[in-house]
Protein backbone atom coordinates (compact mmCIF):
# COMPACT_ATOMS: atom_id res chain seq x y z
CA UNK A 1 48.30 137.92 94.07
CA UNK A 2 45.94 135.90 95.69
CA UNK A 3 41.76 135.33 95.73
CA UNK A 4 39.88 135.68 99.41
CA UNK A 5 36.52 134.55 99.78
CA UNK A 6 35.03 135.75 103.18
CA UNK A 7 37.76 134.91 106.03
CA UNK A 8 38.92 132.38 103.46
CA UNK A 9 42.03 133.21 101.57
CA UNK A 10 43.67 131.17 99.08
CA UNK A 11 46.90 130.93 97.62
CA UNK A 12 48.87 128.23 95.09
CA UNK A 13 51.48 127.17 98.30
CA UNK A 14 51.54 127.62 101.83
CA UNK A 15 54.74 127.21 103.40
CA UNK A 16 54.89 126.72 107.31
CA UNK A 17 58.30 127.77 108.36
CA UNK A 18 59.78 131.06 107.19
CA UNK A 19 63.56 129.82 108.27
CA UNK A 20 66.58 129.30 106.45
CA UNK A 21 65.01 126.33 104.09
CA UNK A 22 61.76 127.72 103.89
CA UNK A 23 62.63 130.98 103.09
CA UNK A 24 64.64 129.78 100.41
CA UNK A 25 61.78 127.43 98.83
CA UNK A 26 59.73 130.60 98.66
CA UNK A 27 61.98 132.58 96.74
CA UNK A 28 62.57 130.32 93.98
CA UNK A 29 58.97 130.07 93.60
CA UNK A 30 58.62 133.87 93.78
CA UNK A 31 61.97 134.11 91.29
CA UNK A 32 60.56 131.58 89.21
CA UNK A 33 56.65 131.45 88.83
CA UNK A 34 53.94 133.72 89.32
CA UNK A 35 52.42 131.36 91.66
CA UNK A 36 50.65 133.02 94.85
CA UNK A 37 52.89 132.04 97.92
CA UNK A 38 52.36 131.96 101.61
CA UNK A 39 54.88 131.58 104.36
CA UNK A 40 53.85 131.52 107.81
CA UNK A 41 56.84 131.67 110.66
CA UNK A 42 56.52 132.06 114.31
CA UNK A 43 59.10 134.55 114.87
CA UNK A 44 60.61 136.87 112.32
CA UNK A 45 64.20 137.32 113.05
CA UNK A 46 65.72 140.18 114.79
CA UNK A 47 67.19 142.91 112.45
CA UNK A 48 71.16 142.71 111.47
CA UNK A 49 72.90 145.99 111.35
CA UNK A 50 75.11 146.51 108.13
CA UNK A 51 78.72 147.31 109.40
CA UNK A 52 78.90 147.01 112.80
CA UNK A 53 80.21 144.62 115.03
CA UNK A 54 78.29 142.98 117.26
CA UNK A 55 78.77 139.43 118.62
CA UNK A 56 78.43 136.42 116.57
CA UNK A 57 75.00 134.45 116.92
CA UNK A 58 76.19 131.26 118.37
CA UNK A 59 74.38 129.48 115.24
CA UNK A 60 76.79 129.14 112.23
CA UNK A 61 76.10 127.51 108.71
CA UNK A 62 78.55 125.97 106.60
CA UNK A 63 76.72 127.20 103.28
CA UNK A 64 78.25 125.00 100.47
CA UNK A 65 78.81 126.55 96.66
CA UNK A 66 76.09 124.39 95.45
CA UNK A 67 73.74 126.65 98.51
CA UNK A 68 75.78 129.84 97.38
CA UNK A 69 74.82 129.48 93.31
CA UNK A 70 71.24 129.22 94.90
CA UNK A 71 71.46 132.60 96.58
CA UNK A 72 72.55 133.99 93.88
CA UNK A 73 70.29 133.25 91.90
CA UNK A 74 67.23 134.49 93.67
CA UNK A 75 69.48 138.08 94.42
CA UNK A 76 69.93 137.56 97.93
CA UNK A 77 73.89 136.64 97.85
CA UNK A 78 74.94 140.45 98.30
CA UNK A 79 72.80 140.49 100.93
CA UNK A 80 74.60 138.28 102.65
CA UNK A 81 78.00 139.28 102.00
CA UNK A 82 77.02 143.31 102.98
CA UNK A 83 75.96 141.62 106.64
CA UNK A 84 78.80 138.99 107.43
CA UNK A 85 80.24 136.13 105.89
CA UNK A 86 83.47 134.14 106.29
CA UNK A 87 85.06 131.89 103.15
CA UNK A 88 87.10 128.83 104.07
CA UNK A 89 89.73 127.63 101.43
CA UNK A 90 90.79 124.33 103.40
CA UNK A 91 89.55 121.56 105.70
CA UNK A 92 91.62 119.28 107.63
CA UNK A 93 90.23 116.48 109.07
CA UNK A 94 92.71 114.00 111.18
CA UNK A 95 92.89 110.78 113.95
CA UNK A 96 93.72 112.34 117.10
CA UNK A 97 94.68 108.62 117.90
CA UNK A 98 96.76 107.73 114.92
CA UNK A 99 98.77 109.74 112.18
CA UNK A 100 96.15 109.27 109.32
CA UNK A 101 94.70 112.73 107.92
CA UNK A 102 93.30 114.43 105.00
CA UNK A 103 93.56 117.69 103.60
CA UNK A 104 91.38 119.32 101.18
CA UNK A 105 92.26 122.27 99.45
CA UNK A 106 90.33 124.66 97.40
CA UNK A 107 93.41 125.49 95.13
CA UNK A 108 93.50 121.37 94.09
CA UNK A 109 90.04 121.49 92.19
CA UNK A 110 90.52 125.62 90.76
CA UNK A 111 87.67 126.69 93.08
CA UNK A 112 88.53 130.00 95.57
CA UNK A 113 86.58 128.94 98.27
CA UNK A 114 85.07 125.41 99.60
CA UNK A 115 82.38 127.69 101.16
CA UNK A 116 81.51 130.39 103.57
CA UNK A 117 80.64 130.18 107.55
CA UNK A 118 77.87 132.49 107.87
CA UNK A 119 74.96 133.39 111.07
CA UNK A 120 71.91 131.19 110.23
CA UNK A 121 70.36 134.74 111.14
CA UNK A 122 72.26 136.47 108.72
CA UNK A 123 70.82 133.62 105.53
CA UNK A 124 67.21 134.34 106.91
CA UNK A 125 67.36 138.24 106.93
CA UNK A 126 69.22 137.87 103.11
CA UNK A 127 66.47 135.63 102.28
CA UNK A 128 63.81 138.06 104.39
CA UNK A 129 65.03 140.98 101.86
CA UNK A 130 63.89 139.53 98.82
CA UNK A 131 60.64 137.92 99.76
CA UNK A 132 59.58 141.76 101.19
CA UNK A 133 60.19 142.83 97.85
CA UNK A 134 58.87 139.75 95.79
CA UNK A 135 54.98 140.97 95.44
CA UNK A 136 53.53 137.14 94.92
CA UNK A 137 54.50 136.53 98.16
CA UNK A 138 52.24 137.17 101.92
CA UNK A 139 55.23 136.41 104.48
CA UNK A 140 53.33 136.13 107.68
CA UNK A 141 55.08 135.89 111.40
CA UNK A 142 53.56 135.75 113.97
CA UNK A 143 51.56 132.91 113.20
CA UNK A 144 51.42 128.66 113.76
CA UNK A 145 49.56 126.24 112.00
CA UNK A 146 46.75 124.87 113.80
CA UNK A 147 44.75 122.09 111.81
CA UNK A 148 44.02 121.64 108.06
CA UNK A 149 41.50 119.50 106.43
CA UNK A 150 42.11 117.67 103.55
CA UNK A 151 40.13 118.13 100.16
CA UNK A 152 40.64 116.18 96.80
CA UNK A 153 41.74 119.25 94.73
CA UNK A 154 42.89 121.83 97.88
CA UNK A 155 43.83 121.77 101.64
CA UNK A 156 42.41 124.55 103.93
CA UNK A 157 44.45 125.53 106.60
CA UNK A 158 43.33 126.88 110.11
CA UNK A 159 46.08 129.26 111.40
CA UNK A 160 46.26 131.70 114.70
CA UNK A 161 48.28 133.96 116.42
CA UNK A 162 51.77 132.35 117.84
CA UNK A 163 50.42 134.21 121.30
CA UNK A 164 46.92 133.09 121.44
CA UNK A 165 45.87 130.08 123.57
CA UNK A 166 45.16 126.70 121.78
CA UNK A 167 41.85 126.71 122.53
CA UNK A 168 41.27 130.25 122.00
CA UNK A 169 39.26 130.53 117.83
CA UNK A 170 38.96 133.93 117.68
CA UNK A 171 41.55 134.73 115.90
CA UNK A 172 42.08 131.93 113.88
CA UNK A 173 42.43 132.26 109.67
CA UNK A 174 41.26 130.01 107.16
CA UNK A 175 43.93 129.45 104.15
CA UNK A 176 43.26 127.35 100.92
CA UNK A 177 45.67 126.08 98.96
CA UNK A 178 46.72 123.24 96.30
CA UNK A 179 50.35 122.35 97.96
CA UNK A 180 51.05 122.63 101.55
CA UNK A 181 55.23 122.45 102.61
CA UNK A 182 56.31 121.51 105.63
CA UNK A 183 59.53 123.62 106.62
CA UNK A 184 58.84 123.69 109.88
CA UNK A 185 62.24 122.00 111.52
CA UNK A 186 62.99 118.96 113.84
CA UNK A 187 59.50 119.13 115.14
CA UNK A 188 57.33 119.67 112.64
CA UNK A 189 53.70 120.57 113.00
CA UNK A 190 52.84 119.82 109.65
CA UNK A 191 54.71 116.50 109.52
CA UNK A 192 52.81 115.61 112.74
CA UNK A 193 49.55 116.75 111.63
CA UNK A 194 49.56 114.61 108.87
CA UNK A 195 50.81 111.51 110.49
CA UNK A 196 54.27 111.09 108.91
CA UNK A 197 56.32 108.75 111.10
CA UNK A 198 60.02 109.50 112.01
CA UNK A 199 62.61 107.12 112.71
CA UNK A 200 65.06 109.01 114.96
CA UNK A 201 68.16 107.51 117.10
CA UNK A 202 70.28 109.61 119.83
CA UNK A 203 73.58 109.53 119.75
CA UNK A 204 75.42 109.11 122.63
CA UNK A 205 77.32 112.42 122.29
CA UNK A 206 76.19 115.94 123.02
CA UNK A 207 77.46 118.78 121.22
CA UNK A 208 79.01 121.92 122.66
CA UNK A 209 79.33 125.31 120.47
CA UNK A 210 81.20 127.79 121.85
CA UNK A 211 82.48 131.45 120.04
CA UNK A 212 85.64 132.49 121.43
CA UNK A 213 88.17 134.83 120.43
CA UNK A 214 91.70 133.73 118.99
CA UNK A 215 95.17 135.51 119.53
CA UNK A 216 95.83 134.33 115.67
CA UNK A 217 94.14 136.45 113.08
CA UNK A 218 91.28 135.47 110.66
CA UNK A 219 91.86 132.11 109.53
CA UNK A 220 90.50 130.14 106.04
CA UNK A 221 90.79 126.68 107.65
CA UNK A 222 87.70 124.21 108.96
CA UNK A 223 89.40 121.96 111.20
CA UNK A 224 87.87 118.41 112.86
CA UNK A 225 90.13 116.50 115.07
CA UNK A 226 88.39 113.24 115.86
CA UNK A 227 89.09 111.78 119.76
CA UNK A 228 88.37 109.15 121.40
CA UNK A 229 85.85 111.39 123.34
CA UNK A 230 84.65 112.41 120.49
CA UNK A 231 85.63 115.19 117.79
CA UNK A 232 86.73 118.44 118.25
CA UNK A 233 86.05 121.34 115.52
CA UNK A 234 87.12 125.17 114.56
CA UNK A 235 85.22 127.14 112.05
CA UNK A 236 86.41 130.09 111.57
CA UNK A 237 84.83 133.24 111.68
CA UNK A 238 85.75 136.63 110.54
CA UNK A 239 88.32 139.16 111.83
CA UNK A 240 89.91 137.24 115.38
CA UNK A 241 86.93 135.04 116.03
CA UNK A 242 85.92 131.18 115.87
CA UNK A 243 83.01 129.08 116.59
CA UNK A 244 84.48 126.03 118.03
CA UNK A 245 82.75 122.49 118.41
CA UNK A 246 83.35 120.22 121.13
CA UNK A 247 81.81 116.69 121.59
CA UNK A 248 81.69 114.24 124.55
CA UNK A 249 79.00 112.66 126.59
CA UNK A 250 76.16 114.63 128.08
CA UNK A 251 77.68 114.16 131.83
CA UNK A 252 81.06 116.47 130.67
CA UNK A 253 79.09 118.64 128.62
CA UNK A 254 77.12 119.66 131.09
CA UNK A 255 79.96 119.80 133.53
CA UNK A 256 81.54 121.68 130.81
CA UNK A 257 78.82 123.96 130.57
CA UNK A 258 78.36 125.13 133.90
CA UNK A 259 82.04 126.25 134.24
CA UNK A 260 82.27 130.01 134.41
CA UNK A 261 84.27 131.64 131.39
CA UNK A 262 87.53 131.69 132.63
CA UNK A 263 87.49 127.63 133.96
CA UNK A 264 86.31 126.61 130.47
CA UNK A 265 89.22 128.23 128.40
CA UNK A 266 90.98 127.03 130.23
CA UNK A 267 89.66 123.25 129.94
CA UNK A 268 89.41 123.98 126.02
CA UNK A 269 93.01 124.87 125.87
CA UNK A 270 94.24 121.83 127.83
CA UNK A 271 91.64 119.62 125.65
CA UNK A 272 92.30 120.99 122.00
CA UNK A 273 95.10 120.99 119.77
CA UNK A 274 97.92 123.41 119.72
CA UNK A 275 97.42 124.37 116.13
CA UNK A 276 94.11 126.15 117.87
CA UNK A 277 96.60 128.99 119.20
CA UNK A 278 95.74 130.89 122.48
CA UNK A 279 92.15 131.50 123.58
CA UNK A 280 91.50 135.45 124.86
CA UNK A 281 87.68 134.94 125.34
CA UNK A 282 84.76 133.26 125.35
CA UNK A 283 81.89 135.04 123.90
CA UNK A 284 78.86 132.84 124.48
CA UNK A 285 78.07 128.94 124.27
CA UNK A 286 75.66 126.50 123.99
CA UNK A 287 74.58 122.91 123.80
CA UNK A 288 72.69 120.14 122.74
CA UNK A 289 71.90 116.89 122.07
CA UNK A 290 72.83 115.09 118.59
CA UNK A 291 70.04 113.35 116.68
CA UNK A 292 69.40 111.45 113.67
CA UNK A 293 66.02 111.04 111.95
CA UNK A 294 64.73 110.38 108.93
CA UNK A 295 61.10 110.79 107.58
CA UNK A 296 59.31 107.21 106.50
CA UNK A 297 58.37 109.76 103.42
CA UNK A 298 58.59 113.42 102.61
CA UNK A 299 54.82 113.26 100.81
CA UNK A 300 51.55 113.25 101.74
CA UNK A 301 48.10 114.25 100.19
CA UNK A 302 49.44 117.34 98.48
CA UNK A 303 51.92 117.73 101.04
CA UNK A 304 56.04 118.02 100.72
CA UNK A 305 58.32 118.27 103.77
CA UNK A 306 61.71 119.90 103.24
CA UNK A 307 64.97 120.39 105.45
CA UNK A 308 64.89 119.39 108.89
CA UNK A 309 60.91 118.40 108.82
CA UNK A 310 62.23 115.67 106.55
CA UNK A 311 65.76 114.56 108.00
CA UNK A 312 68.48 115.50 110.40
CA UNK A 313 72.19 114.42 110.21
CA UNK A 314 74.58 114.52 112.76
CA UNK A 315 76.35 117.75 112.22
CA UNK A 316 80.30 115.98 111.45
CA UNK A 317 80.73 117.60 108.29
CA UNK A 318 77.93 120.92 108.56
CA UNK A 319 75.92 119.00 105.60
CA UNK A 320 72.27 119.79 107.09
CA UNK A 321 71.42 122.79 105.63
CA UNK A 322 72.66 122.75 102.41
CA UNK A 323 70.62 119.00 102.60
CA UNK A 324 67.65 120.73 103.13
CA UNK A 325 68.55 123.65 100.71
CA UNK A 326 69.17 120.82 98.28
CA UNK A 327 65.29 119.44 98.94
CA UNK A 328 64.17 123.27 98.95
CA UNK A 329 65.66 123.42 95.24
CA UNK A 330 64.73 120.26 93.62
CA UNK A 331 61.07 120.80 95.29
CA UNK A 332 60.69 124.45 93.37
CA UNK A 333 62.14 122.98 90.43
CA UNK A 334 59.49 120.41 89.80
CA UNK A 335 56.97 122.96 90.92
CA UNK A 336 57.93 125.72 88.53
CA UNK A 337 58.37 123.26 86.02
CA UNK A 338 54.52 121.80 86.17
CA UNK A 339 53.43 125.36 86.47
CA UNK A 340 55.01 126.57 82.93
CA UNK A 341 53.04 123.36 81.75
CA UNK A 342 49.53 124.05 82.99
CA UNK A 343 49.89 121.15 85.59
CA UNK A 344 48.36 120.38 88.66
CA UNK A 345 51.41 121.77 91.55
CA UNK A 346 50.32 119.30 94.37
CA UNK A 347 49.48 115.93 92.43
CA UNK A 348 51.25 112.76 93.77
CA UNK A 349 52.66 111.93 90.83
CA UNK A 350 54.64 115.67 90.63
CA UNK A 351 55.90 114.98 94.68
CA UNK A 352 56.74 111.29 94.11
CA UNK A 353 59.22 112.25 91.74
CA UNK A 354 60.45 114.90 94.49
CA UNK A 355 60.71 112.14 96.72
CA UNK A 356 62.56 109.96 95.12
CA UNK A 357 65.02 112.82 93.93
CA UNK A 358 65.83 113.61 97.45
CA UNK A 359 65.26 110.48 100.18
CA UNK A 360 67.63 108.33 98.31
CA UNK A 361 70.54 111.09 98.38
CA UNK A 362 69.71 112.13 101.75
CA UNK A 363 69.33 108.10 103.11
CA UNK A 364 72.86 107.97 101.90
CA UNK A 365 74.55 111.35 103.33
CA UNK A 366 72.99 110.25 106.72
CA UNK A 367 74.47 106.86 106.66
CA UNK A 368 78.00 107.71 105.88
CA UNK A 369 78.17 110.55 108.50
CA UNK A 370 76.98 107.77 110.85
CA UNK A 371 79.38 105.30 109.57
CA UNK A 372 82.08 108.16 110.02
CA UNK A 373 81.27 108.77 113.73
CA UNK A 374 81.06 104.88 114.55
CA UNK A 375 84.41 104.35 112.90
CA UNK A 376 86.56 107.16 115.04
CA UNK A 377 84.15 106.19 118.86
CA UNK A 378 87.40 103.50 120.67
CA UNK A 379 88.52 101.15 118.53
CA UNK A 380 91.14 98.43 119.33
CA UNK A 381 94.15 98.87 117.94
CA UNK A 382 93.84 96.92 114.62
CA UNK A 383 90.78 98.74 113.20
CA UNK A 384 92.38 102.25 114.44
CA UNK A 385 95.60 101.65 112.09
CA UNK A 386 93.14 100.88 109.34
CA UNK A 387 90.99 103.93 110.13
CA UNK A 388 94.14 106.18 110.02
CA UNK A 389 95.76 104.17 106.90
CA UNK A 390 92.02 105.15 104.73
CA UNK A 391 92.44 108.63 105.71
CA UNK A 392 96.16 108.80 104.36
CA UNK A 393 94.71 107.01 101.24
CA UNK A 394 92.16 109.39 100.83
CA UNK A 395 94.80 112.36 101.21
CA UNK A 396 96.40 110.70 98.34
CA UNK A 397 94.00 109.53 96.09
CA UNK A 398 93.41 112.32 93.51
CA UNK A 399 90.22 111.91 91.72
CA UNK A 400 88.78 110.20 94.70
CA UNK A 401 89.45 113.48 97.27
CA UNK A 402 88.45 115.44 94.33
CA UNK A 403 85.31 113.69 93.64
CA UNK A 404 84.48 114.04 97.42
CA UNK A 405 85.70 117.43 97.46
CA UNK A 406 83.27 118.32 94.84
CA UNK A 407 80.32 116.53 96.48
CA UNK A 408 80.90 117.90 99.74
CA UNK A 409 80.45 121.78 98.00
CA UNK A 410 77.89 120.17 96.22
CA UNK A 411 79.04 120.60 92.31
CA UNK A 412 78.44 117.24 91.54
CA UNK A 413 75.83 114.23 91.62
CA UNK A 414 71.78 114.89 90.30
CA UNK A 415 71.87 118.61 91.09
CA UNK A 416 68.60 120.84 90.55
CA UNK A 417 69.10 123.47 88.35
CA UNK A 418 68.90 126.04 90.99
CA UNK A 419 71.88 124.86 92.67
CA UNK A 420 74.58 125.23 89.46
């Protein structure tokens, strides 16, 4: 699988970060190629009993059909369907302020489903099963990236326990390879390490998630009311639950926050629309601040960052992931594809062309989810009439809500191969 050469060990790819995006980069490769992979995670995640009912993580996914055709293609789809997973057909998305709304429907483009909300744990365990079983692949937890030094045909890693002490060597493990990715999230070591600058900006909203229990039964509808406070969401999750979204400024979400149970059903009754039903519980909740960054460039000296590493959006319309799964595709595509050739995996030339397949799509998902939560912050009254009036249009514009129906579940635009 791979060659060792005293404490030396060297494989095709390394990837730092065994999450959701990671994870998935590695199984393509392992699906796809014979290629000797690495993945190195700090924390493997806690087991998921088949069948039973326990609690809903508080992190949810919105996993798109383009993200779907990917799992299913590397065999860990059923994996996630025998765990827990929750299809919407419909997503309403309306002015609190004004009358203006838009409806999409999976029914108006043939499709069954616009996606499925599923446990970010529940896509790493699916992903988890078929890397154990993939026998090119060393999935190591445990373990963080410490240093690597650059060569002109290889990079060689220094890695150590996630428990040992930064100064503490005598542990560490020496890892060769010819293409180093960077999965590592928001604050990426590897992104840091090599000196990748990213432009972030805070919004001035926090988010709170909260998953609470409905008196309605299981619904099939993502919902986003947008306030002048800021939106309000529902996805829905199976059987009588929801994970609920609710953003303001960091003063009321933390005031929010602190409420006991009881107080904050109460405040998220009074606060959200009726079509939300009656509240019997709140399960657990959480918060955080809303960011938007964006890599200067996902490449380095044989070096590719994917997912978060490379770019977060504001969360609006649950596009992150299936960004980053989107990167994770398009990255093992090219890779797979100089492999069958006899090619060099970690030239410039091979992760330019990754570049360039995924900053410009990603620049322009980032932009239009900011332009969408500039446009529904106050607004005199003018520019809210015209706000509403584009999201009537939209309603009512065919092939144009079709079009962005289609983009949104990402089965259309430059998609890799993976993701069909």
């Amino acid at each position: 699988m791979h060659s060792s050469s005293g404490n030396q060990i060297d494989f095709d790819v390394v990837i730092v970060g065994g999450g959701m995006v990671g994870s998935m980069v590695a199984a393509l490769l392992a699906r796809y190629t014979d290629l000797s992979i690495a993945v190195l995670e700090q924390r493997r995640p806690d087991a998921f009993e088949c069948g039973s009912t326990p609690d809903y993580d508080i992190r949810v996914s919105a996993l798109s059909i383009a993200t779907q055709n990917m799992f299913k293609k590397v065999g860990a789809w059923q994996g996630v369907l025998d765990r827990r997973a929750c299809l919407y057909r419909e997503m309403l998305v309306w002015d609190g302020e004004e009358s203006g709304q838009t409806h999409f429907k999976a029914d108006d483009i043939g499709a069954c489903a616009l996606g499925h909300i599923v446990e970010n744990r529940v896509v790493q365990l699916a992903l988890l099963d078929v890397l154990d079983h993939s026998d090119n692949v060393d999935y190591r937890s445990g373990v963080r990236l410490q240093r690597y030094v650059q060569g002109a045909d290889a990079i060689t890693l220094v890695t150590a326990p996630q428990s040992s002490a930064l100064d503490d060597n005598s542990d560490e493990q020496t890892l060769r390879t010819r293409l180093l990715i960077g999965a590592d999230g928001a604050r990426s070591s590897v992104r840091e390490l090599a000196n990748i600058a990213m432009h972030t900006d805070s919004y001035e909203h926090h988010a709170l998630v909260a998953t609470v229990t409905t008196a309605s039964q299981q619904q099939d509808i993502t919902w986003q009311r947008f306030m002048p406070t800021g939106p309000q969401a529902l996805l829905p999750l199976c059987g009588s639950r929801a994970s609920m979204v609710w953003y303001h400024n960091a003063e009321e979400i933390s005031r929010l926050s602190a409420l006991d149970d009881s107080s904050f059903l109460h405040e998220m009754m009074d606060s959200f629309p009726d079509r939300l039903g009656e509240l019997t519980s709140v399960l657990q909740r959480g918060s955080f601040p809303i960011v938007k960054a964006h890599a200067n460039t996902y490449i380095a000296n044989r070096i590719a960052l994917v997912g978060d590493a490379a770019h977060t959006v504001h969360p609006l319309a649950g596009q992150g992931l299936n960004l980053g799964m989107l990167d994770a595709a398009s990255l093992a595509e090219l890779v797979a594809d100089a492999h069958a050739q006899g090619s060099d995996i970690g030239t410039r030339r091979l992760l330019r062309r990754y570049e360039r397949w995924r900053r410009g799509d990603n620049a322009i998902m980032i932009t239009a989810l900011d332009g969408f939560y500039h446009a529904f912050k106050p607004q005199p009254q003018p520019f809210r009439k015209l706000r509403s009036t584009a999201l009537s249009i939209a309603d009512n514009a065919g092939p144009v809500k079709k079009l962005i129906m289609k983009y949104a579940m990402g089965t259309s635009g430059d998609l890799p191969r993976y993701a069909k």
